[in-house]
C-alpha atoms as a PDB file:
ATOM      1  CA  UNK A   1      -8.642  10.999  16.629  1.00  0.00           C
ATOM      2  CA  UNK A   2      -7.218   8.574  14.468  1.00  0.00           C
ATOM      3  CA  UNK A   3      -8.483   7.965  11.181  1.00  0.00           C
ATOM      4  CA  UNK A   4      -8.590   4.689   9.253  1.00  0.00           C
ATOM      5  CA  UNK A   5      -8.255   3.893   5.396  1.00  0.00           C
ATOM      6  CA  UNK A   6      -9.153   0.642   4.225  1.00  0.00           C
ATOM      7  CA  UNK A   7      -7.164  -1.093   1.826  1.00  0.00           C
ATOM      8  CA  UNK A   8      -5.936  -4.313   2.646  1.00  0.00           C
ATOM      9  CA  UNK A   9      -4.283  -5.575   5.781  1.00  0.00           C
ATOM     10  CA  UNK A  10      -1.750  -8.175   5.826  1.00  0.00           C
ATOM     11  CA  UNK A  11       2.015  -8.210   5.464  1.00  0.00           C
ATOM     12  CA  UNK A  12       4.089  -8.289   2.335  1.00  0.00           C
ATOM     13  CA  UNK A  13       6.853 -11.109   4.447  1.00  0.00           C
ATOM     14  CA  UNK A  14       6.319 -13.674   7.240  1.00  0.00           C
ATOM     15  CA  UNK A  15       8.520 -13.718  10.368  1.00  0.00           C
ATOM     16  CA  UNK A  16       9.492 -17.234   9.588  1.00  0.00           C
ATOM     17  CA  UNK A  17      11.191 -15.819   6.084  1.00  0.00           C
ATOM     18  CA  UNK A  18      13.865 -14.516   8.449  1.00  0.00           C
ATOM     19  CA  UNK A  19      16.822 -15.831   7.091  1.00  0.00           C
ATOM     20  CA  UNK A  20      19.713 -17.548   9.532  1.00  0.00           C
ATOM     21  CA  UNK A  21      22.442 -16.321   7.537  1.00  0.00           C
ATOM     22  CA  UNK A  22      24.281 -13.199   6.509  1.00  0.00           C
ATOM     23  CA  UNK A  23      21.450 -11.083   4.498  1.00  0.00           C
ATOM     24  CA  UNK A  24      21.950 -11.334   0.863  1.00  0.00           C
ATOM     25  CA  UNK A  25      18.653  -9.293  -1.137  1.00  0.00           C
ATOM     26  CA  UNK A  26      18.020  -7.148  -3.838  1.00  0.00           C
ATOM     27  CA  UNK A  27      17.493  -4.031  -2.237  1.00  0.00           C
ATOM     28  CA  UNK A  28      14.696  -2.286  -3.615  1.00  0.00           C
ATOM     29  CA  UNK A  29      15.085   1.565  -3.521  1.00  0.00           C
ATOM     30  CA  UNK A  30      11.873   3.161  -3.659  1.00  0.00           C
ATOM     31  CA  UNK A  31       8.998   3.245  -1.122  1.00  0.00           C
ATOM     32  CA  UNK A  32       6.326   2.956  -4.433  1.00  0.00           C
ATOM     33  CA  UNK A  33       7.842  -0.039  -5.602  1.00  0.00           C
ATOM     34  CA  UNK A  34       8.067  -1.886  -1.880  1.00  0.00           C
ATOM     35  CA  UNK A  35       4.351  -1.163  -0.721  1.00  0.00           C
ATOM     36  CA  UNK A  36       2.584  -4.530  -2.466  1.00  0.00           C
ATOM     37  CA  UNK A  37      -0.992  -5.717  -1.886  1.00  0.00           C
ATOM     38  CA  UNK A  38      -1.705  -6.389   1.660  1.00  0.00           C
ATOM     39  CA  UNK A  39       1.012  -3.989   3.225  1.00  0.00           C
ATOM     40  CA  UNK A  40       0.337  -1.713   5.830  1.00  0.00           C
ATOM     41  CA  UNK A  41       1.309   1.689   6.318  1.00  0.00           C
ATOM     42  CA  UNK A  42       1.738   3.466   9.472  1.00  0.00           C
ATOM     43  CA  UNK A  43       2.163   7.176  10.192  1.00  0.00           C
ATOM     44  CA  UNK A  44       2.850   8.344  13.765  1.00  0.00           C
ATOM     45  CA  UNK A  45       5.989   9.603  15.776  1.00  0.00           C
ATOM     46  CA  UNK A  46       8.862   7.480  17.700  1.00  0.00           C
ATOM     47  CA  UNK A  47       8.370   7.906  20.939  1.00  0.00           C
ATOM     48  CA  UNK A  48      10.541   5.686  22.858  1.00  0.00           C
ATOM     49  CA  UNK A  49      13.610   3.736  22.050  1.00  0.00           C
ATOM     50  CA  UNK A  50      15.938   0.763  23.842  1.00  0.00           C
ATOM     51  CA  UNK A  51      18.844   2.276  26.215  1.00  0.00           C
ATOM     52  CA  UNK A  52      21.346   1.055  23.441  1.00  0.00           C
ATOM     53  CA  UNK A  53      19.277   3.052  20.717  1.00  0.00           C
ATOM     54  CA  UNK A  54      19.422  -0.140  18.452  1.00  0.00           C
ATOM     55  CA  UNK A  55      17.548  -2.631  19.454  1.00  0.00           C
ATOM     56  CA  UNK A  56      13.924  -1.834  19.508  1.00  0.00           C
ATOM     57  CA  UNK A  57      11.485   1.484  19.906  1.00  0.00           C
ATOM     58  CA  UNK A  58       8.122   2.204  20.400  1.00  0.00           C
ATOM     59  CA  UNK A  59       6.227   4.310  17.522  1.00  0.00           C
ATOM     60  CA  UNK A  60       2.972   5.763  18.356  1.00  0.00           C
ATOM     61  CA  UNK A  61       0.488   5.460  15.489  1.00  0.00           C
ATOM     62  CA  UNK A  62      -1.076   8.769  14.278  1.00  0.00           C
ATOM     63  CA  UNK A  63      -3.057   7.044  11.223  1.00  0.00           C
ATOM     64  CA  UNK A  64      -2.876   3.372   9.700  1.00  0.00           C
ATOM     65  CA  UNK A  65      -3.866   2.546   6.470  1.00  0.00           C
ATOM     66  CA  UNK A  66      -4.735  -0.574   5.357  1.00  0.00           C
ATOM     67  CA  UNK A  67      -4.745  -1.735   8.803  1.00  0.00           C
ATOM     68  CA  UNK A  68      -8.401  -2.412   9.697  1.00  0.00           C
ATOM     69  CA  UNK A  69     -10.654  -0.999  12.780  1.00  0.00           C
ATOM     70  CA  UNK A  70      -8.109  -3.015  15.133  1.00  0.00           C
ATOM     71  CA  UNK A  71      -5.001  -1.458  14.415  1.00  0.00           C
ATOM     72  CA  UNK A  72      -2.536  -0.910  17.406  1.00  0.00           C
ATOM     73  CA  UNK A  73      -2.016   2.775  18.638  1.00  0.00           C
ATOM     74  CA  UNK A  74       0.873   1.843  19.694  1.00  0.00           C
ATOM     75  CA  UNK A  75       3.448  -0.359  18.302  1.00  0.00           C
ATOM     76  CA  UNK A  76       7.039  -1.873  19.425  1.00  0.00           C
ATOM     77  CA  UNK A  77       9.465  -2.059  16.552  1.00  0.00           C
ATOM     78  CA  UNK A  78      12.145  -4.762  16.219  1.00  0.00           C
ATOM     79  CA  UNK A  79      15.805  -3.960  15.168  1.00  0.00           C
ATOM     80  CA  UNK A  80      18.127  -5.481  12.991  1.00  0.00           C
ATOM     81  CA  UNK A  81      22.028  -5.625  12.928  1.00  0.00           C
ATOM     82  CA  UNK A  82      22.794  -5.705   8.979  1.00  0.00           C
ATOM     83  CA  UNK A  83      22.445  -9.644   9.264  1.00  0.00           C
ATOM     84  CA  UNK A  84      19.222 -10.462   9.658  1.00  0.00           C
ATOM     85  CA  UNK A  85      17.850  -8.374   6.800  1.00  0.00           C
ATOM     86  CA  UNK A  86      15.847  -6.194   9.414  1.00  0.00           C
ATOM     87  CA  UNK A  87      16.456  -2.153   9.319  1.00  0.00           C
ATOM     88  CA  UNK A  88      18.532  -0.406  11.886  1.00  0.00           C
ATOM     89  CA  UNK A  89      16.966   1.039  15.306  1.00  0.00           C
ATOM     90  CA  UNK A  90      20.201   3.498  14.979  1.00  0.00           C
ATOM     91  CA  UNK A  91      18.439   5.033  11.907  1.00  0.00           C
ATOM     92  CA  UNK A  92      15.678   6.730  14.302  1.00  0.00           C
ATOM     93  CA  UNK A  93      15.392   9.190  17.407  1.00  0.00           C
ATOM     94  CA  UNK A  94      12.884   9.792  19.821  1.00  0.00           C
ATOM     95  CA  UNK A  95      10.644  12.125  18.345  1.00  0.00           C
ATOM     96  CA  UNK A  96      11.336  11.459  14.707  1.00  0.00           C
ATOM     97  CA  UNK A  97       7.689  11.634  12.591  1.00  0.00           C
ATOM     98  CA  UNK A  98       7.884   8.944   9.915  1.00  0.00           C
ATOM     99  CA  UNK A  99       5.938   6.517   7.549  1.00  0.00           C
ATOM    100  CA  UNK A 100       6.513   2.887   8.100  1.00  0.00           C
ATOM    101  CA  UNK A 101       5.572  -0.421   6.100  1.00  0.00           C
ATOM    102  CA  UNK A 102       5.893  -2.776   9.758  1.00  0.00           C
ATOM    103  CA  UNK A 103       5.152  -6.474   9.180  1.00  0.00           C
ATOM    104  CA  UNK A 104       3.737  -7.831  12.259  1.00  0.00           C
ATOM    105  CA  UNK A 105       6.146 -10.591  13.978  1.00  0.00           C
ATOM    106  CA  UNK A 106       5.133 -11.932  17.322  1.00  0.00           C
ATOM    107  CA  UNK A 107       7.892 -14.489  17.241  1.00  0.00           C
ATOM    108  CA  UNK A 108      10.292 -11.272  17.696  1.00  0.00           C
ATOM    109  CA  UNK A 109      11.871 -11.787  21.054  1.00  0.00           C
ATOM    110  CA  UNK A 110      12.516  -8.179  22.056  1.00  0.00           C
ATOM    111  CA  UNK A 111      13.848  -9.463  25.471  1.00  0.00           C
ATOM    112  CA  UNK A 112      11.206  -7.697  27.931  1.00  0.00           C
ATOM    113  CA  UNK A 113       7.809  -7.925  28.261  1.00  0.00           C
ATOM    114  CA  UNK A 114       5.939  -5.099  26.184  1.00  0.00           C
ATOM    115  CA  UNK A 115       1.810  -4.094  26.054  1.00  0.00           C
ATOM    116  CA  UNK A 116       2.454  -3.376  22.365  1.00  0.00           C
ATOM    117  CA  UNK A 117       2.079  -5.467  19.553  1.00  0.00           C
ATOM    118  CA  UNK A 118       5.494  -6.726  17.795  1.00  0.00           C
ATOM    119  CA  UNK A 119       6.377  -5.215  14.151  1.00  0.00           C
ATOM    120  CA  UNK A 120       9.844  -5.562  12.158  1.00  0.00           C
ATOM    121  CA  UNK A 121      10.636  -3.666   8.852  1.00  0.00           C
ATOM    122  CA  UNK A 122      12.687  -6.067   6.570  1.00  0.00           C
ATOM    123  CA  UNK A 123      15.643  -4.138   5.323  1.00  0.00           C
ATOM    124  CA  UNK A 124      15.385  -5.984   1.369  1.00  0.00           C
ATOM    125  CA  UNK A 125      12.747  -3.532   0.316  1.00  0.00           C
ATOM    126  CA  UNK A 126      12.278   0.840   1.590  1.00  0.00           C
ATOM    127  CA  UNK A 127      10.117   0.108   5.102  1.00  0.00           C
ATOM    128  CA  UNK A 128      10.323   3.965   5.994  1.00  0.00           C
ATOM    129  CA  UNK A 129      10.352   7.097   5.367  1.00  0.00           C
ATOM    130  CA  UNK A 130      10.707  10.417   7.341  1.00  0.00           C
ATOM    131  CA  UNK A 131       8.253  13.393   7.931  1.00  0.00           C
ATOM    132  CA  UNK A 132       9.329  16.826   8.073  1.00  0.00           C
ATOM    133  CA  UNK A 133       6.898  19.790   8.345  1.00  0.00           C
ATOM    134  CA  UNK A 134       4.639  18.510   7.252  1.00  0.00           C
ATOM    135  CA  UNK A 135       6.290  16.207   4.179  1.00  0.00           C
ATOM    136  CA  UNK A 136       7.233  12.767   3.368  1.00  0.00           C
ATOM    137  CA  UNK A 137      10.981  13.155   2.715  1.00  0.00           C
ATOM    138  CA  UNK A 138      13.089  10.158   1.246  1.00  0.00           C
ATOM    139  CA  UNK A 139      12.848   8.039  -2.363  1.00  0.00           C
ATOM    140  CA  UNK A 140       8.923   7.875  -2.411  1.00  0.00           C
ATOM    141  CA  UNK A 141       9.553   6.562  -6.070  1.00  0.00           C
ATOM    142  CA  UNK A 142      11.336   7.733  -9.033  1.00  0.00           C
ATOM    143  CA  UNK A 143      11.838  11.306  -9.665  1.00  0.00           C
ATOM    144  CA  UNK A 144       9.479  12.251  -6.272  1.00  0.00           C
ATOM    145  CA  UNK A 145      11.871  12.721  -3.293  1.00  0.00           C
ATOM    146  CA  UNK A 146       9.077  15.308  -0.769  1.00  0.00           C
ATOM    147  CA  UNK A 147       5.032  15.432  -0.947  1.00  0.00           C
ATOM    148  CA  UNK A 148       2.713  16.789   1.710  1.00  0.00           C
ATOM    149  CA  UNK A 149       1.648  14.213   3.151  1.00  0.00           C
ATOM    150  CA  UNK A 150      -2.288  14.239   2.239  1.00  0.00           C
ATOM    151  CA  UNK A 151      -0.598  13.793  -1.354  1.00  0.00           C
ATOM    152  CA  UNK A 152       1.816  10.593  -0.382  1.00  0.00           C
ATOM    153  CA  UNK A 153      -1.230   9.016   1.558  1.00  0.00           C
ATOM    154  CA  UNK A 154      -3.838   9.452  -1.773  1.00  0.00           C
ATOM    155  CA  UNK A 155      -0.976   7.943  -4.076  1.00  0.00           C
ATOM    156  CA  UNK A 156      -0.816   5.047  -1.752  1.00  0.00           C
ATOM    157  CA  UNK A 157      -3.093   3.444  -3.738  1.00  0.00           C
ATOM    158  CA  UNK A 158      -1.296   4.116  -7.060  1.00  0.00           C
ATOM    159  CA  UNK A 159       2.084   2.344  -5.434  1.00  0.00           C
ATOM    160  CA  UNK A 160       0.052  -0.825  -4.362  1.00  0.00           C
ATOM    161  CA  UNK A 161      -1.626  -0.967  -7.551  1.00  0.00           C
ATOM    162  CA  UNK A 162       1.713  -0.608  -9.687  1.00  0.00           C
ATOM    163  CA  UNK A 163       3.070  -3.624  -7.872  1.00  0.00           C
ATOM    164  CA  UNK A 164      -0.184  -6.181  -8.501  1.00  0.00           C
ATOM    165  CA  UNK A 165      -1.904  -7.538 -11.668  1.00  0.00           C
ATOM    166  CA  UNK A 166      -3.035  -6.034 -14.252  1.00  0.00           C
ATOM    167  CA  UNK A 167      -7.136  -5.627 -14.808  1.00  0.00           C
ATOM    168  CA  UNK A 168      -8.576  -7.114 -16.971  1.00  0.00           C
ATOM    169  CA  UNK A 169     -12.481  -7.650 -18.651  1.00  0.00           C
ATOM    170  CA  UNK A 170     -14.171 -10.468 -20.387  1.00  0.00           C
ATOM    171  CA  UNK A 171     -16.147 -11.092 -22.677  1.00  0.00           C
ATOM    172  CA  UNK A 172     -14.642  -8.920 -25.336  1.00  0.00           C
ATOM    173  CA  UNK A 173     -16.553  -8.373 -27.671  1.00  0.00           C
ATOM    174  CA  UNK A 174     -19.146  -7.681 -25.021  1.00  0.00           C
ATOM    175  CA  UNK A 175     -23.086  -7.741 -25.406  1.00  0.00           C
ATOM    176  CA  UNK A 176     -25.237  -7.324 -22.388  1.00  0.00           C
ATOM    177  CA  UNK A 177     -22.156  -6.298 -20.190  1.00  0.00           C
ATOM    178  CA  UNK A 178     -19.063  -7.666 -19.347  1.00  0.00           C
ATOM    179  CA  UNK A 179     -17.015  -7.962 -16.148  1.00  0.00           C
ATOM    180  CA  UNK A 180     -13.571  -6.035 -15.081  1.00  0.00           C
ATOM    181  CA  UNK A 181     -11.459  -8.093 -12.746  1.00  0.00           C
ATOM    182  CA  UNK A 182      -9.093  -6.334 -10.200  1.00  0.00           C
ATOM    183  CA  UNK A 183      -7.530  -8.638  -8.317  1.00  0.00           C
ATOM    184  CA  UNK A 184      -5.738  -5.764  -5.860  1.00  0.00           C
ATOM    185  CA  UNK A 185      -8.855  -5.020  -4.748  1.00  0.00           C
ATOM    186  CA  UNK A 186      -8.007  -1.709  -4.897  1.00  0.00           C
ATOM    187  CA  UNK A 187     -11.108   0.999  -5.441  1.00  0.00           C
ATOM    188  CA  UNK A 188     -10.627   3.458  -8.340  1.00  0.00           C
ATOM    189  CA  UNK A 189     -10.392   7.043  -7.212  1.00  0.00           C
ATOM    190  CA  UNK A 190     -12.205   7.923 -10.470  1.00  0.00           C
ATOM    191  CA  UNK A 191     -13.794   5.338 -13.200  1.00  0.00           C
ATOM    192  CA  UNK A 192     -15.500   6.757 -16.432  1.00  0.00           C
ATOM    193  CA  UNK A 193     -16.743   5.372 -19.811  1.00  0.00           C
ATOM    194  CA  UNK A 194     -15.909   6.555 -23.222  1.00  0.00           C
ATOM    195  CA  UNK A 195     -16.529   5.972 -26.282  1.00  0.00           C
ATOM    196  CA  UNK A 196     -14.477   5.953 -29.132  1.00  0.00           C
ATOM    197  CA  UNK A 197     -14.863  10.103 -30.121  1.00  0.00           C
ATOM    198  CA  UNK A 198     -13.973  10.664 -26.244  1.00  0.00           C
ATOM    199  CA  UNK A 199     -17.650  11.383 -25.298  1.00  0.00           C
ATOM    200  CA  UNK A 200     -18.278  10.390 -21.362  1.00  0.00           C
ATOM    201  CA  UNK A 201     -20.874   8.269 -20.992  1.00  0.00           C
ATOM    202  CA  UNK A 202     -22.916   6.607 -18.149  1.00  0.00           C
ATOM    203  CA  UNK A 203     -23.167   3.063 -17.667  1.00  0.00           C
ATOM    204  CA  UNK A 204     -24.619   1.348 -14.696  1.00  0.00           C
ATOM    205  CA  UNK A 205     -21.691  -0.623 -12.686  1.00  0.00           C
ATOM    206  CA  UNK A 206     -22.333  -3.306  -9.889  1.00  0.00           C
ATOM    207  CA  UNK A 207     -19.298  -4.326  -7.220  1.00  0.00           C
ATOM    208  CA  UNK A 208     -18.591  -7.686  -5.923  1.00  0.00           C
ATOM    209  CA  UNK A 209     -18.511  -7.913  -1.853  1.00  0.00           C
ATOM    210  CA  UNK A 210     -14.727  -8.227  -1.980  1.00  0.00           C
ATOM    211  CA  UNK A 211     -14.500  -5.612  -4.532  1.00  0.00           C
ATOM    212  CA  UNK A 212     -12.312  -7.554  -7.320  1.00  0.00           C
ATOM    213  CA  UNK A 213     -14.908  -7.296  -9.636  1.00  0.00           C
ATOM    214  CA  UNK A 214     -17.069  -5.089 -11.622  1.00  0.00           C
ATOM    215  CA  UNK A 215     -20.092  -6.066 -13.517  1.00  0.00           C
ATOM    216  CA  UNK A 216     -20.702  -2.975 -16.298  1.00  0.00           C
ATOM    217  CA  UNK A 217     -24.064  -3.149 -18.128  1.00  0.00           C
ATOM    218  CA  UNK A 218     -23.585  -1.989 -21.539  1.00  0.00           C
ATOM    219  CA  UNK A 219     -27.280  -3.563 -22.638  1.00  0.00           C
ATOM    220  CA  UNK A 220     -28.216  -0.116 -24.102  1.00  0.00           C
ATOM    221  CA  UNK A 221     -25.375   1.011 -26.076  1.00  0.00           C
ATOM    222  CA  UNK A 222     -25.067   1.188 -29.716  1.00  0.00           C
ATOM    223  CA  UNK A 223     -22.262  -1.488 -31.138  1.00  0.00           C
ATOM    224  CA  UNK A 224     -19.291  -0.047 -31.204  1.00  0.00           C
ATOM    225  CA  UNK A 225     -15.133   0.469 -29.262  1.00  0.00           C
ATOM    226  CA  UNK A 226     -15.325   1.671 -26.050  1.00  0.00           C
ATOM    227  CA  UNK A 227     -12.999   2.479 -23.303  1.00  0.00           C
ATOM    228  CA  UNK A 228     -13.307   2.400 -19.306  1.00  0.00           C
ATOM    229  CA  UNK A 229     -10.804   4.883 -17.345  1.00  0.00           C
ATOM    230  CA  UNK A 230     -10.283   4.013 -13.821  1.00  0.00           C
ATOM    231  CA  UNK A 231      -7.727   6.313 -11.754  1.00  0.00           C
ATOM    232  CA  UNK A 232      -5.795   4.660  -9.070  1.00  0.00           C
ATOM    233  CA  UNK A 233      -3.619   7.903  -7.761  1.00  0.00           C
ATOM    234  CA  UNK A 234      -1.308   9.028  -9.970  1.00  0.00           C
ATOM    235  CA  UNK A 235      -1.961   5.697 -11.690  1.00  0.00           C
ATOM    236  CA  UNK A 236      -3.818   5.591 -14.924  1.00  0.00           C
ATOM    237  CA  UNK A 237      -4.837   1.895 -16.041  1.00  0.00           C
ATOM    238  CA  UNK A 238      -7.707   2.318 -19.971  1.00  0.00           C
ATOM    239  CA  UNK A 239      -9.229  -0.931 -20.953  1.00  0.00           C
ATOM    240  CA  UNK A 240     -10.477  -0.878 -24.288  1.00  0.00           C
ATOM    241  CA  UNK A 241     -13.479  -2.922 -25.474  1.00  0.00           C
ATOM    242  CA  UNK A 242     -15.950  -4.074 -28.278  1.00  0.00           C
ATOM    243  CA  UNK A 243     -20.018  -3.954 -27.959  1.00  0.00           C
ATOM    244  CA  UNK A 244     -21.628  -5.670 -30.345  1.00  0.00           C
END
């Protein structure tokens, strides 16, 4: 059975982005660095591609995340042919096992009639990477070229986080409590409280609905610097702040 991790669920490009021209982009190297709020990421296994081998192929979807209860199971991947900034079919085989950033393009005119859903990857940014026993091989991000896949999928959330704003809290100086914004959206794996020795402490914490805030009550502590610790993967972000 499938499982499903929500994070967010929309694409980092737009079909009508596609350029009419020769591709001319920055090419950005690293998976970490090209999965941005909103992307999502598919893990599954190419299961059928286009007589020619370049022009589209089917991927069935093993586990989505970011995707939302009504992700596809099966999807129908676009190619590109080094001029319209979309990534080569000829990269894959039937049968390959790989991790995919697809941005959904219905305007893709594969030239049959499919059941799936239509997804390209743009070629400016690193759309895929390939599973082998087990591990995500490729440039995950700097200095990190394999990771079991449980690993890649929990830093996930450390890549999209890298890539949006920063958090931040007001008021600071705080009194009765003071609000953390994160616009990602992105939950913490781990948040604590400290204060300025390093002591943990416990403060009571209240979520928005959409999750891009935090209301911290800090009513009952003692004036003085404090710091909040939120873990987003491998991802560290400390805000420091004043009670008064």
């Amino acid at each position: 059975m499938r499982r499903l991790f929500t994070l967010f669920a929309a694409g980092l490009f737009t079909a009508a982005a596609l350029p009419v021209l020769a591709c001319s982009c920055y090419t950005v190297i690293h998976f970490c660095e090209s999965v941005g709020p909103g992307q999502s990421v598919a893990y599954g296994v190419v299961v059928e591609k286009d007589t020619s081998g370049y022009w589209w192929m089917n991927v069935a979807v093993l586990d989505w995340t970011s995707a939302g209860e009504s992700a596809p199971d099966t999807i129908t991947i676009g190619g590109g042919n080094g001029a319209n900034c979309l990534v080569e079919i000829g990269h894959f085989s039937t049968g390959d096992t790989v991790v995919l950033t697809p941005t959904a393009s219905p305007d893709w005119d594969p030239g049959f009639e499919t059941p799936h859903p239509l997804y390209v990857l743009y070629g400016c940014v690193r759309t895929f990477l390939f599973v082998k026993n087990g591990k995500v091989t490729g440039p995950i991000r700097e200095g990190l070229s394999e990771q079991p896949y449980a690993a890649f999928k929990a830093d996930l959330a450390g890549c999209i986080f890298e890539s949006s704003r920063p958090i931040r809290s007001f008021p600071n100086p705080a009194n009765e409590g003071f609000t953390m914004l994160n616009p990602s959206g992105l939950l913490p794996d781990r948040m604590r409280f400290v204060n300025a020795l390093g002591q943990e402490i416990t403060l009571a914490v209240q979520m928005a609905p959409d999750q891009t805030s935090l209301w911290v009550n800090t009513a009952d502590l003692p004036a003085g610097v404090y710091f909040a610790v939120l873990d987003f993967g491998y991802v560290r972000r400390t805000l420091k702040w004043v009670k008064m």
